[in-house]
PDB file of N, CA and C in Angstrom:
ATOM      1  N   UNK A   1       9.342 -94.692 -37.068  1.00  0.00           N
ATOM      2  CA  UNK A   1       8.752 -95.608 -38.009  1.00  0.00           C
ATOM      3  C   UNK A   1       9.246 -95.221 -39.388  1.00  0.00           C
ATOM      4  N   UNK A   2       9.572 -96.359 -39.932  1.00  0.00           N
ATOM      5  CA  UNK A   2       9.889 -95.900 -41.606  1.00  0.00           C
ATOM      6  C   UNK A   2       9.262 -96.946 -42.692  1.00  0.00           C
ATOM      7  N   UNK A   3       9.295 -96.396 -43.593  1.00  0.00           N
ATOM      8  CA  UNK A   3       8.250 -96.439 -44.943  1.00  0.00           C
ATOM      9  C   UNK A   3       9.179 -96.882 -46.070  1.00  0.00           C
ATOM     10  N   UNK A   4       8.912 -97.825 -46.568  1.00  0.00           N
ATOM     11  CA  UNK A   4      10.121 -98.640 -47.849  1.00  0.00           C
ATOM     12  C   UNK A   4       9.498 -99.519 -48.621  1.00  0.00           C
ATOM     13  N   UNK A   5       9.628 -99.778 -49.703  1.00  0.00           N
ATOM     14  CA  UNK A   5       9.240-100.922 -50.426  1.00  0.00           C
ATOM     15  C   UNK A   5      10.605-101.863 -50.482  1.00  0.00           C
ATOM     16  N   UNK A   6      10.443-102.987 -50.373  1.00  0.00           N
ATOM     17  CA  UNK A   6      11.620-104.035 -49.733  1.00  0.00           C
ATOM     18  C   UNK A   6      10.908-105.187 -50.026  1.00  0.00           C
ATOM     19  N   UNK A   7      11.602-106.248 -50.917  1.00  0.00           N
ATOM     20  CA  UNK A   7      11.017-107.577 -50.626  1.00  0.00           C
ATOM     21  C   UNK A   7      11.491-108.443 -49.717  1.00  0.00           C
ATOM     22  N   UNK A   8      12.603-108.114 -48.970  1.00  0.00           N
ATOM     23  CA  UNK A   8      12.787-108.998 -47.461  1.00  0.00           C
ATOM     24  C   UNK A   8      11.627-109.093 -46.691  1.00  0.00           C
ATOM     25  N   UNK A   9      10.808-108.360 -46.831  1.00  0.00           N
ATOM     26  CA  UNK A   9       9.348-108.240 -45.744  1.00  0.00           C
ATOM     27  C   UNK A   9       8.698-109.639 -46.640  1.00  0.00           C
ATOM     28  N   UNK A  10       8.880-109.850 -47.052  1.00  0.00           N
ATOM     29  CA  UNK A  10       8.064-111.475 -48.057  1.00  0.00           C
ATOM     30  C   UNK A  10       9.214-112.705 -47.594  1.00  0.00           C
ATOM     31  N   UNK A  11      10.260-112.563 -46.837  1.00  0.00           N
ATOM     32  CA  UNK A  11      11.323-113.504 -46.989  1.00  0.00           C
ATOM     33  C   UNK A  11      12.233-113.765 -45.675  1.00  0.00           C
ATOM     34  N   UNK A  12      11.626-112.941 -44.842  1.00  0.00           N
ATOM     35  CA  UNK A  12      12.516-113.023 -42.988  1.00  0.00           C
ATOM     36  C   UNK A  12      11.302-113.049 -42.695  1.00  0.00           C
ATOM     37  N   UNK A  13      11.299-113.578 -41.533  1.00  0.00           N
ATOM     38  CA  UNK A  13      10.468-113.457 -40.313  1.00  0.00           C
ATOM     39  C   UNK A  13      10.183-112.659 -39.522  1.00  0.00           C
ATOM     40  N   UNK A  14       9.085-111.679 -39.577  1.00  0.00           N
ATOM     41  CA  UNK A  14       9.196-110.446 -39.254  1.00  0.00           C
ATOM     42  C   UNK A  14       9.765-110.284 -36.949  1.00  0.00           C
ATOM     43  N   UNK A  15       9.387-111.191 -36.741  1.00  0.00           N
ATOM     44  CA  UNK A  15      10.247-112.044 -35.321  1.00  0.00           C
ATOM     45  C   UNK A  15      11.721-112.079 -35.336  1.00  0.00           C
ATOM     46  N   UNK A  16      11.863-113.079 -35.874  1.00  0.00           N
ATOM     47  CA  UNK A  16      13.300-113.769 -35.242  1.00  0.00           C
ATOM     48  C   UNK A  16      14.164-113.410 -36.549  1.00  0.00           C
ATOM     49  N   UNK A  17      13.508-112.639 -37.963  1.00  0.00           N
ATOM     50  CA  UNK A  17      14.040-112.194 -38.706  1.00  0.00           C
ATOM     51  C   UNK A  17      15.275-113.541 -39.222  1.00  0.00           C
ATOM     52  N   UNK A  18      15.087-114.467 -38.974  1.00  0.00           N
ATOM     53  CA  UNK A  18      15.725-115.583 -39.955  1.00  0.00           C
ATOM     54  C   UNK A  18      14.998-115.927 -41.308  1.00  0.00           C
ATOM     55  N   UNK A  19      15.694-116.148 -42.262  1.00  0.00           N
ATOM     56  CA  UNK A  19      14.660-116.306 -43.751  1.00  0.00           C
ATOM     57  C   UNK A  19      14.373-117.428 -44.019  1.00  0.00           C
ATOM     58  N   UNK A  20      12.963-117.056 -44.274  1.00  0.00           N
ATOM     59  CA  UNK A  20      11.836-117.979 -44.705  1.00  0.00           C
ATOM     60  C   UNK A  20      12.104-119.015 -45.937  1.00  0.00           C
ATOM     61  N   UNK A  21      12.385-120.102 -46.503  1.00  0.00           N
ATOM     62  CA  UNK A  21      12.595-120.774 -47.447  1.00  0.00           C
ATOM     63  C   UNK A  21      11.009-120.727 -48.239  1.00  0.00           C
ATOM     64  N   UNK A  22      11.150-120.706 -49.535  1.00  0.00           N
ATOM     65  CA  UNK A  22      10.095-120.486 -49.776  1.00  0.00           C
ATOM     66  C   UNK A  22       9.046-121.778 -50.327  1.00  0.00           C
ATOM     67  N   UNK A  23       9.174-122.645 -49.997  1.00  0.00           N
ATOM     68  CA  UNK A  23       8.072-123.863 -49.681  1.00  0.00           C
ATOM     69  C   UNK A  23       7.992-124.528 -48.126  1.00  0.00           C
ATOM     70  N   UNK A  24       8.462-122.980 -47.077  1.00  0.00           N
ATOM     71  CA  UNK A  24       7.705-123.505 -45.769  1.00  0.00           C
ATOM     72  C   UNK A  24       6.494-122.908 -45.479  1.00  0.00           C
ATOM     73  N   UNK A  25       6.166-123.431 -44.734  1.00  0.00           N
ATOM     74  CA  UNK A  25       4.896-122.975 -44.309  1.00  0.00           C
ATOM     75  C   UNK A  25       5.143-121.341 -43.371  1.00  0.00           C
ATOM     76  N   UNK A  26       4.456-120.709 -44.165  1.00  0.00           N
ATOM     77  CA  UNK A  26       4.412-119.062 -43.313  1.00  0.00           C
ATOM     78  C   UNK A  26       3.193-118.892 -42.703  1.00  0.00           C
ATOM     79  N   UNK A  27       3.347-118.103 -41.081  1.00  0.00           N
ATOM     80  CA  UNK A  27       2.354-117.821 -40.114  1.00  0.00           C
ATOM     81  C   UNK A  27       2.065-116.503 -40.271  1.00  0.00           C
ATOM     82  N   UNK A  28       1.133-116.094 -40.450  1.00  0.00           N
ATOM     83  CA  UNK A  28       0.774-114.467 -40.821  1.00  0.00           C
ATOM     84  C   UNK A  28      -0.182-113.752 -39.434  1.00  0.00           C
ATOM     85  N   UNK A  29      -0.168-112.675 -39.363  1.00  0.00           N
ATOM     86  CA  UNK A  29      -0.410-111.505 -38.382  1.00  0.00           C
ATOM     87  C   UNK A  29      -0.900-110.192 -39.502  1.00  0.00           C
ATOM     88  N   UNK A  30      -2.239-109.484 -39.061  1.00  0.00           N
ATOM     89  CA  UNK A  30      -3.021-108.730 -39.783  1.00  0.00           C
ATOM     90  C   UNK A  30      -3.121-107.857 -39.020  1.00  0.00           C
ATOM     91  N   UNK A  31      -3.039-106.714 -39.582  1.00  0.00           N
ATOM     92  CA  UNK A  31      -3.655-105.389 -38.234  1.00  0.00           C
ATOM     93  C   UNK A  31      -4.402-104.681 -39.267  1.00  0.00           C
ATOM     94  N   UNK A  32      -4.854-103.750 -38.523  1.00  0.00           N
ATOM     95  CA  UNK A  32      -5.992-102.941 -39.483  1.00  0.00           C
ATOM     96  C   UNK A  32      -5.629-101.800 -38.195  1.00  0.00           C
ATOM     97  N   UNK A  33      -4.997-100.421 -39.397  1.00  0.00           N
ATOM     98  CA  UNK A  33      -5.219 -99.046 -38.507  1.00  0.00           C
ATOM     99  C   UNK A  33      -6.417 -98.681 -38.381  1.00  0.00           C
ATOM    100  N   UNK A  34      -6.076 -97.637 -37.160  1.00  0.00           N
ATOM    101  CA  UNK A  34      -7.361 -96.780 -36.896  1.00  0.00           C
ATOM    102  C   UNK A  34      -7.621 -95.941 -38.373  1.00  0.00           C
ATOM    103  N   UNK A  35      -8.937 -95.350 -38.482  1.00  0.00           N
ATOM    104  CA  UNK A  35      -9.162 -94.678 -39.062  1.00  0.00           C
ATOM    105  C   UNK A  35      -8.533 -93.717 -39.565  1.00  0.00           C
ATOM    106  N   UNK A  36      -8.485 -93.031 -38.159  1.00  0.00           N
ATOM    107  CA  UNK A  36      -7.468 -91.585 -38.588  1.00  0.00           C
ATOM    108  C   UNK A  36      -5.831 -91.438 -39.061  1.00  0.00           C
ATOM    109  N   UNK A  37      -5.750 -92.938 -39.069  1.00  0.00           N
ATOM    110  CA  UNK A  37      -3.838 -93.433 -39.001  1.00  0.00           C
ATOM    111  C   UNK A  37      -3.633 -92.552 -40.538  1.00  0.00           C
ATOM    112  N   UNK A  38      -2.627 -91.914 -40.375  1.00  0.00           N
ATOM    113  CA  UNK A  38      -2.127 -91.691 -41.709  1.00  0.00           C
ATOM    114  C   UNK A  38      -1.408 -92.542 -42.604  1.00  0.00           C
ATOM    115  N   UNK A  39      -1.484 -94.223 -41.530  1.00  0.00           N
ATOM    116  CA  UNK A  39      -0.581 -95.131 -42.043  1.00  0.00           C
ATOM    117  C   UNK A  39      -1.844 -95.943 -43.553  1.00  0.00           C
ATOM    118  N   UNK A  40      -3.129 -95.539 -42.795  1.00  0.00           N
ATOM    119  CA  UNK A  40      -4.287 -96.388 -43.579  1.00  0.00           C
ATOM    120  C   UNK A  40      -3.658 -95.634 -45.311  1.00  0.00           C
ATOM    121  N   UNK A  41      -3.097 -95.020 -45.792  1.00  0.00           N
ATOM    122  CA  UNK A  41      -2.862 -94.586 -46.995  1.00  0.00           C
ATOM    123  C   UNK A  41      -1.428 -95.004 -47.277  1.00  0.00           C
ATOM    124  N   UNK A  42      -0.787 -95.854 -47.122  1.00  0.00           N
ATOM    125  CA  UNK A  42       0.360 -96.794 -47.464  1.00  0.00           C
ATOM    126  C   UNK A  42      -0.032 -97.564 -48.450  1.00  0.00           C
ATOM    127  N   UNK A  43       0.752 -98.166 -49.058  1.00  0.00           N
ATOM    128  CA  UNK A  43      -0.021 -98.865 -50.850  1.00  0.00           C
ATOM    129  C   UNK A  43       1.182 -99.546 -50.905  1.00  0.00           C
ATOM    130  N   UNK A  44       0.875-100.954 -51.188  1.00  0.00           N
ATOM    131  CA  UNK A  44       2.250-101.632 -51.152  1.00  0.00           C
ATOM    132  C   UNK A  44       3.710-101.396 -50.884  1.00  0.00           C
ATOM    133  N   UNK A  45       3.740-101.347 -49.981  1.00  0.00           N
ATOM    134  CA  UNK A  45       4.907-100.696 -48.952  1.00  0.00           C
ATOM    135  C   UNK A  45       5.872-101.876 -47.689  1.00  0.00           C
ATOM    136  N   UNK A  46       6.663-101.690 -47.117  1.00  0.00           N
ATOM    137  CA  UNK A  46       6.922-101.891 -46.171  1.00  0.00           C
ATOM    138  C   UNK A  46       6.733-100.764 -44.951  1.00  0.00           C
ATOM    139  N   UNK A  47       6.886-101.417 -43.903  1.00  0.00           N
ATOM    140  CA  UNK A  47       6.101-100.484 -42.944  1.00  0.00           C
ATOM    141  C   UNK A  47       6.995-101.288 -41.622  1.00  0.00           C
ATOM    142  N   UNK A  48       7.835-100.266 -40.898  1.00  0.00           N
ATOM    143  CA  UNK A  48       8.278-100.873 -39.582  1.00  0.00           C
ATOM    144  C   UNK A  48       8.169-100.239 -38.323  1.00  0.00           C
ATOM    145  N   UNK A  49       8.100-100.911 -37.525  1.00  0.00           N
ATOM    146  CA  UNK A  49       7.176-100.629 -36.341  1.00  0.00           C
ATOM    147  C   UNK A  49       8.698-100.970 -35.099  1.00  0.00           C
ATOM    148  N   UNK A  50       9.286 -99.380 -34.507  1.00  0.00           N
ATOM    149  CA  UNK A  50       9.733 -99.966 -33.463  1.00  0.00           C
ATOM    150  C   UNK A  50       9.351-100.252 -32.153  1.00  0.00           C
ATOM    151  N   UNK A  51       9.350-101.328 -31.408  1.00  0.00           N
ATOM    152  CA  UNK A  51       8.580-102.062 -29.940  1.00  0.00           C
ATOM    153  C   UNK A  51      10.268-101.302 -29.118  1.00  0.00           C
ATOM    154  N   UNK A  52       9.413-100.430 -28.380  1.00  0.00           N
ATOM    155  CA  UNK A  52      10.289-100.073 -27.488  1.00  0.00           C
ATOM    156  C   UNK A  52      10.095-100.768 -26.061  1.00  0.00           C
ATOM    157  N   UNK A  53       8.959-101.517 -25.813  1.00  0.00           N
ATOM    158  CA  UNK A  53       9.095-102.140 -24.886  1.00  0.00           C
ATOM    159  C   UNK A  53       9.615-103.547 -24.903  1.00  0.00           C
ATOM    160  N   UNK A  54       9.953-104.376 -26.024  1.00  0.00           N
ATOM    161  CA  UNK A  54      10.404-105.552 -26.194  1.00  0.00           C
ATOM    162  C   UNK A  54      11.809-105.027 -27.210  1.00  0.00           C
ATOM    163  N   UNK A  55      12.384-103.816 -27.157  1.00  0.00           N
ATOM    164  CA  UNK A  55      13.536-103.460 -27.512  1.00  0.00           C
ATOM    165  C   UNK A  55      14.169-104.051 -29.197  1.00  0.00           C
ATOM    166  N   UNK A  56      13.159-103.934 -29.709  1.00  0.00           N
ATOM    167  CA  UNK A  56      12.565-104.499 -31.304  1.00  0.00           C
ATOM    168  C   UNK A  56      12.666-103.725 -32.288  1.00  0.00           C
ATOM    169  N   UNK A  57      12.344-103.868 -33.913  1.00  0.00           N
ATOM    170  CA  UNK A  57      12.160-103.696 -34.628  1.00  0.00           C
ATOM    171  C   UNK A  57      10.945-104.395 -35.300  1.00  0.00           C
ATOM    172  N   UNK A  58      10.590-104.643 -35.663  1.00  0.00           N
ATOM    173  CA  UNK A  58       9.438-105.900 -36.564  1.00  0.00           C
ATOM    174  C   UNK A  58       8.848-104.675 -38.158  1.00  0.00           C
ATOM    175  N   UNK A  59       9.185-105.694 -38.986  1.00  0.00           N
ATOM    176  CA  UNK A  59       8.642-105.165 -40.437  1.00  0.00           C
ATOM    177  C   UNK A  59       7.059-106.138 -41.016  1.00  0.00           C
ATOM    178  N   UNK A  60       5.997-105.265 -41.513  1.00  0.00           N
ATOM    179  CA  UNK A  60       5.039-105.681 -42.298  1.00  0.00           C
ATOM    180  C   UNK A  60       5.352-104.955 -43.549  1.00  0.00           C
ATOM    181  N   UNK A  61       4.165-105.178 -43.911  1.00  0.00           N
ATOM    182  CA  UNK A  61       3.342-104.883 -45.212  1.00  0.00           C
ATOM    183  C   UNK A  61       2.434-104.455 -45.774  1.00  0.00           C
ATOM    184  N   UNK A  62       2.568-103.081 -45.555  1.00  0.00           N
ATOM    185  CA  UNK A  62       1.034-103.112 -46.385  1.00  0.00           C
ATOM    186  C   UNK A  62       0.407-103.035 -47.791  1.00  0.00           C
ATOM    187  N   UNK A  63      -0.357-103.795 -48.193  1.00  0.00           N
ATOM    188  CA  UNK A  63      -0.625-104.654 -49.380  1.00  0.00           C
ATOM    189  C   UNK A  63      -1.490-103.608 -49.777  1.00  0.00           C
ATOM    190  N   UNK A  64      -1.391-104.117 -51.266  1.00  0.00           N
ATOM    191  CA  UNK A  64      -2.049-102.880 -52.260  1.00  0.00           C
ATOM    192  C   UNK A  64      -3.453-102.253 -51.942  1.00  0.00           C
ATOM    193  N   UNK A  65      -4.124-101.154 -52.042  1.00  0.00           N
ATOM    194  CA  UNK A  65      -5.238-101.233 -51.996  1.00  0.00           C
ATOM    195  C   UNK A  65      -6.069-102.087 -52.746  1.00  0.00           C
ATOM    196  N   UNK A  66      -5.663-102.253 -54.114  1.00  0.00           N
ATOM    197  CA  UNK A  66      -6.573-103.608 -54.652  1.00  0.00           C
ATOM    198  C   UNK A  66      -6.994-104.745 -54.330  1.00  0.00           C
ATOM    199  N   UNK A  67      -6.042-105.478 -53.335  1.00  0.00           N
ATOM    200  CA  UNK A  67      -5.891-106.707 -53.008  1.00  0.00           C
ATOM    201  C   UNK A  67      -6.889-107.092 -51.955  1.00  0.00           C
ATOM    202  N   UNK A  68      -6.995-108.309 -52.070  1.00  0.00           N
ATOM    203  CA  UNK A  68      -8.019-109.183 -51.240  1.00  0.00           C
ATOM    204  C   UNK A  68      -7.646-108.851 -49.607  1.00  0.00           C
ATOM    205  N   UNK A  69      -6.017-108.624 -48.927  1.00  0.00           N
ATOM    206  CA  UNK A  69      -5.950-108.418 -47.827  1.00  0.00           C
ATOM    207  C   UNK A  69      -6.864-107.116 -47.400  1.00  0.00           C
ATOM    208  N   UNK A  70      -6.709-106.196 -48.243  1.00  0.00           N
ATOM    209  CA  UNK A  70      -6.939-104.817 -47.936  1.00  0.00           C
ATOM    210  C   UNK A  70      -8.638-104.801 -47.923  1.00  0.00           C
ATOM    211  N   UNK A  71      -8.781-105.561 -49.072  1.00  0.00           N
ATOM    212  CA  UNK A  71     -10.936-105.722 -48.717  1.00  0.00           C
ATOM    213  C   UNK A  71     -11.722-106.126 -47.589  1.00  0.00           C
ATOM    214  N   UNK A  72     -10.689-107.512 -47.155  1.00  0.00           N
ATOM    215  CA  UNK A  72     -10.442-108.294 -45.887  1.00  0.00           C
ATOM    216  C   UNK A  72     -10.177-107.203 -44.657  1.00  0.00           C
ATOM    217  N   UNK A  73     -10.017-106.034 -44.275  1.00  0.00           N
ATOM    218  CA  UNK A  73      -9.421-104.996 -43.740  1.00  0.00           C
ATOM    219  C   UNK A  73      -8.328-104.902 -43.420  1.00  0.00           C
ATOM    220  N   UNK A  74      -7.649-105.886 -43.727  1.00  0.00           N
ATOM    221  CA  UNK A  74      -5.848-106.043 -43.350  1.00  0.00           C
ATOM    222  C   UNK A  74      -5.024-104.802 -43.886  1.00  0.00           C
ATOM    223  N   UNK A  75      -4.591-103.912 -43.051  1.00  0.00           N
ATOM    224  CA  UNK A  75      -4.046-102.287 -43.837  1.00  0.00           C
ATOM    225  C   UNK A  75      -1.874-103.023 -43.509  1.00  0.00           C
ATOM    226  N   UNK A  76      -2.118-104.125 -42.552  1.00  0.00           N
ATOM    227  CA  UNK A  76      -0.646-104.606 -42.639  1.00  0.00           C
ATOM    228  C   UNK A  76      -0.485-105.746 -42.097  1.00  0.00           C
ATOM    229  N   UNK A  77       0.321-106.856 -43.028  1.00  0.00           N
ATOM    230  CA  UNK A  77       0.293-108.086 -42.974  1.00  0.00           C
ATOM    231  C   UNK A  77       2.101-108.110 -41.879  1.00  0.00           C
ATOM    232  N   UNK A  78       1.808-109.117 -41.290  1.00  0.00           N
ATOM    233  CA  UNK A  78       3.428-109.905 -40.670  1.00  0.00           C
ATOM    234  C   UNK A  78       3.732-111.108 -41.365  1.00  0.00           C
ATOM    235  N   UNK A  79       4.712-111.096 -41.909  1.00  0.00           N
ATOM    236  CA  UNK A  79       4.917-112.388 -42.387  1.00  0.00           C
ATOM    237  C   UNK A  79       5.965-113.174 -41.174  1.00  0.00           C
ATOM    238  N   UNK A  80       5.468-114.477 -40.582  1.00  0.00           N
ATOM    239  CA  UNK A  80       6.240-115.167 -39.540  1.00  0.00           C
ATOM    240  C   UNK A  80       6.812-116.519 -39.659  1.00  0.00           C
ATOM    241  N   UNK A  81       7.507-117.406 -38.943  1.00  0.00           N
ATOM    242  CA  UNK A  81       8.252-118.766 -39.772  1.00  0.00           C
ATOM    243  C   UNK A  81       7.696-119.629 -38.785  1.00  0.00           C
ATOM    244  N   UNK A  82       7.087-119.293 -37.823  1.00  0.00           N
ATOM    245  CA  UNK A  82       6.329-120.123 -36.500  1.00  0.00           C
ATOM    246  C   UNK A  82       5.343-120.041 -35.608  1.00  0.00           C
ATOM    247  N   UNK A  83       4.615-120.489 -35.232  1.00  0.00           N
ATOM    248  CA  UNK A  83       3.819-120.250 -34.237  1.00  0.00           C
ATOM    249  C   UNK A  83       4.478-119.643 -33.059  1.00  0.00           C
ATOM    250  N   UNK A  84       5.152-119.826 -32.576  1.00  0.00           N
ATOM    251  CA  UNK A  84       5.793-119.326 -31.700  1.00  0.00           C
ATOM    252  C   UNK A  84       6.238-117.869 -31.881  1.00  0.00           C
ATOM    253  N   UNK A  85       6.814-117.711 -33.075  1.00  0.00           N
ATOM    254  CA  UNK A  85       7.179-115.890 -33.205  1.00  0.00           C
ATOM    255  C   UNK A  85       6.132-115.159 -33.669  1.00  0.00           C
ATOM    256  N   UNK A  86       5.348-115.964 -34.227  1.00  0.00           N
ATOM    257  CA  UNK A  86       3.709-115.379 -34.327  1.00  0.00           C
ATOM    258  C   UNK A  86       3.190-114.966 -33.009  1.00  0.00           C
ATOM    259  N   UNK A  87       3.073-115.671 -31.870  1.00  0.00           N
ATOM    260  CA  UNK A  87       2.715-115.218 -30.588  1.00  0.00           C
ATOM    261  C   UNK A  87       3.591-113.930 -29.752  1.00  0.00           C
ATOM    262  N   UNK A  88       4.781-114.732 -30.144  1.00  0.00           N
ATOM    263  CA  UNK A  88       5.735-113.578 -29.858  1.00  0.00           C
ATOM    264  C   UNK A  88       5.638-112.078 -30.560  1.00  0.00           C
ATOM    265  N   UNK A  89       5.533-112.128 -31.769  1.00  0.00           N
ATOM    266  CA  UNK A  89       5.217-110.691 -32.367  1.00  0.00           C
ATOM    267  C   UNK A  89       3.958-109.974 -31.681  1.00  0.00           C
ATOM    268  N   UNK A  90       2.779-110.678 -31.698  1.00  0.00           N
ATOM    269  CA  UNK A  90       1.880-110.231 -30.978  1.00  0.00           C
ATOM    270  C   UNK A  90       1.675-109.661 -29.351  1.00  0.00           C
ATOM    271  N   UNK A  91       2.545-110.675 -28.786  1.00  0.00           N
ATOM    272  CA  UNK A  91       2.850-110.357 -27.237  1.00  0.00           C
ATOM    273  C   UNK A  91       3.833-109.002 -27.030  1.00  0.00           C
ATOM    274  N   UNK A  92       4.849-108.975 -28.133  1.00  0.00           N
ATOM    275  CA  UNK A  92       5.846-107.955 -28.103  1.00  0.00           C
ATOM    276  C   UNK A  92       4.733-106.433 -28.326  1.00  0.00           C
ATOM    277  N   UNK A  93       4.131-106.281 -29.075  1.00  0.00           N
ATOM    278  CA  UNK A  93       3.469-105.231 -29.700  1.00  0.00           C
ATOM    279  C   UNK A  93       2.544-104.812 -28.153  1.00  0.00           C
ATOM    280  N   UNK A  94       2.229-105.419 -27.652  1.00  0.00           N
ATOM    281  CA  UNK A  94       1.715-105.629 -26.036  1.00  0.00           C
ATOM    282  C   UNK A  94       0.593-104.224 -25.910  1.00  0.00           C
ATOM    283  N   UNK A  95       1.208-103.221 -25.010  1.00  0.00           N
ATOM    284  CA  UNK A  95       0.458-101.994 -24.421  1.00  0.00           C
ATOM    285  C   UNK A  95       0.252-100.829 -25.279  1.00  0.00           C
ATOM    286  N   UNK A  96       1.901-101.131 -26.674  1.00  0.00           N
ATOM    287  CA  UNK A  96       1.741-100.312 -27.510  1.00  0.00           C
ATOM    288  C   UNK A  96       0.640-101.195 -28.351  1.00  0.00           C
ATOM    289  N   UNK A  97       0.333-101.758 -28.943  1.00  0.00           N
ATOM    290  CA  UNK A  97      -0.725-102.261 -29.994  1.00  0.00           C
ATOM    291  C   UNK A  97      -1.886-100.780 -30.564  1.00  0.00           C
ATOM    292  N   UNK A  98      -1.860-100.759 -29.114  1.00  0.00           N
ATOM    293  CA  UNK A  98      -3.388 -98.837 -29.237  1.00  0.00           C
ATOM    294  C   UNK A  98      -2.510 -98.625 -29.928  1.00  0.00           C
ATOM    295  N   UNK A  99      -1.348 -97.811 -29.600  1.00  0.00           N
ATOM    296  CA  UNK A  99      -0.593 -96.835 -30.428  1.00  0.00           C
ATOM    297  C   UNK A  99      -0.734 -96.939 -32.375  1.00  0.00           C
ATOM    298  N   UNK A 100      -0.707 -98.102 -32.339  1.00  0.00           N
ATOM    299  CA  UNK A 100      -0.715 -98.754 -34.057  1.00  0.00           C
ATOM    300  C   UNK A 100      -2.023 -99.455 -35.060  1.00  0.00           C
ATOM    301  N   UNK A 101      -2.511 -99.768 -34.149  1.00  0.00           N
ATOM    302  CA  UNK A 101      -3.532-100.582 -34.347  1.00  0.00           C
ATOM    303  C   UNK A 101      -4.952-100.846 -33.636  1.00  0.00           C
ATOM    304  N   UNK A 102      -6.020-100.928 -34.352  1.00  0.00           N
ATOM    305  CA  UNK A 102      -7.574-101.137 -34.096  1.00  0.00           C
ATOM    306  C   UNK A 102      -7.884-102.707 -34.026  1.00  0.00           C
ATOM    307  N   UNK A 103      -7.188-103.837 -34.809  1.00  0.00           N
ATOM    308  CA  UNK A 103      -6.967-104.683 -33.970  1.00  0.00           C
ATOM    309  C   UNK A 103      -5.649-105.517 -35.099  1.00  0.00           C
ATOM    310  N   UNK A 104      -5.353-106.534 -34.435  1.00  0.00           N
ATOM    311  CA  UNK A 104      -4.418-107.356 -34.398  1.00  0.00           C
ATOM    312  C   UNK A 104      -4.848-108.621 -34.154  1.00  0.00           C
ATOM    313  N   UNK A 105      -4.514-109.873 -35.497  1.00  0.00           N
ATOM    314  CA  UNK A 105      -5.128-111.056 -35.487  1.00  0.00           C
ATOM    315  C   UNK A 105      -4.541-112.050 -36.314  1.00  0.00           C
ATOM    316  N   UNK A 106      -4.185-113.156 -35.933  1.00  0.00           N
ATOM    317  CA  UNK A 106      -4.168-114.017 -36.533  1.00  0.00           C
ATOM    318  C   UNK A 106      -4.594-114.327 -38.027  1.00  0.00           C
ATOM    319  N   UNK A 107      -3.588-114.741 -39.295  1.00  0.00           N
ATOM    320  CA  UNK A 107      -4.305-114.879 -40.905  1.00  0.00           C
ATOM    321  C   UNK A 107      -4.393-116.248 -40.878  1.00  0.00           C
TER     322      UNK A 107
END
């Protein structure tokens, strides 16, 4: 896993990684670490997650502590270009999800 600040994570699809034009409509994905994650202390960051069972990469975000996501408990946003790679990101993350996350949901 690696740790970056990057504004491509605002501009590909964290899926199919094709870029987002920016007056389409974007599908978002929220996770919230466990407690003990050492990831819960990330502060506007990028954050990538490799799926070794769907042979992947996928990049979030995690948004400032100030921000409305983070009050909301969102510790890392997906930014997506479809319903479809929205499901797909979620389905990919599959058995690992425990490994990363307390839960995983739809924005």
């Amino acid at each position: 896993m690696s740790i970056r600040t990057d504004d491509e994570v605002f501009e590909i699809c964290a899926w199919c990684k094709k870029s987002i034009p920016e007056d389409d409509e974007v599908f978002g994905v929220g996770g919230t670490f466990p407690e003990d994650s050492a990831l819960k202390e990330k502060d506007g960051e990028k954050v990538t997650f490799e799926l070794k069972a769907a042979d992947t990469t996928v990049a979030g975000f995690a948004p400032p502590f100030y921000s409305d996501a983070r009050h909301d408990g969102q510790d890392v946003l997906f930014m997506l270009c479809s319903e479809e790679c929205r499901d797909a990101l979620k389905e990919a993350f599959g058995s690992e999800k425990e490994e990363y996350f307390s839960a995983l949901e739809d924005l």
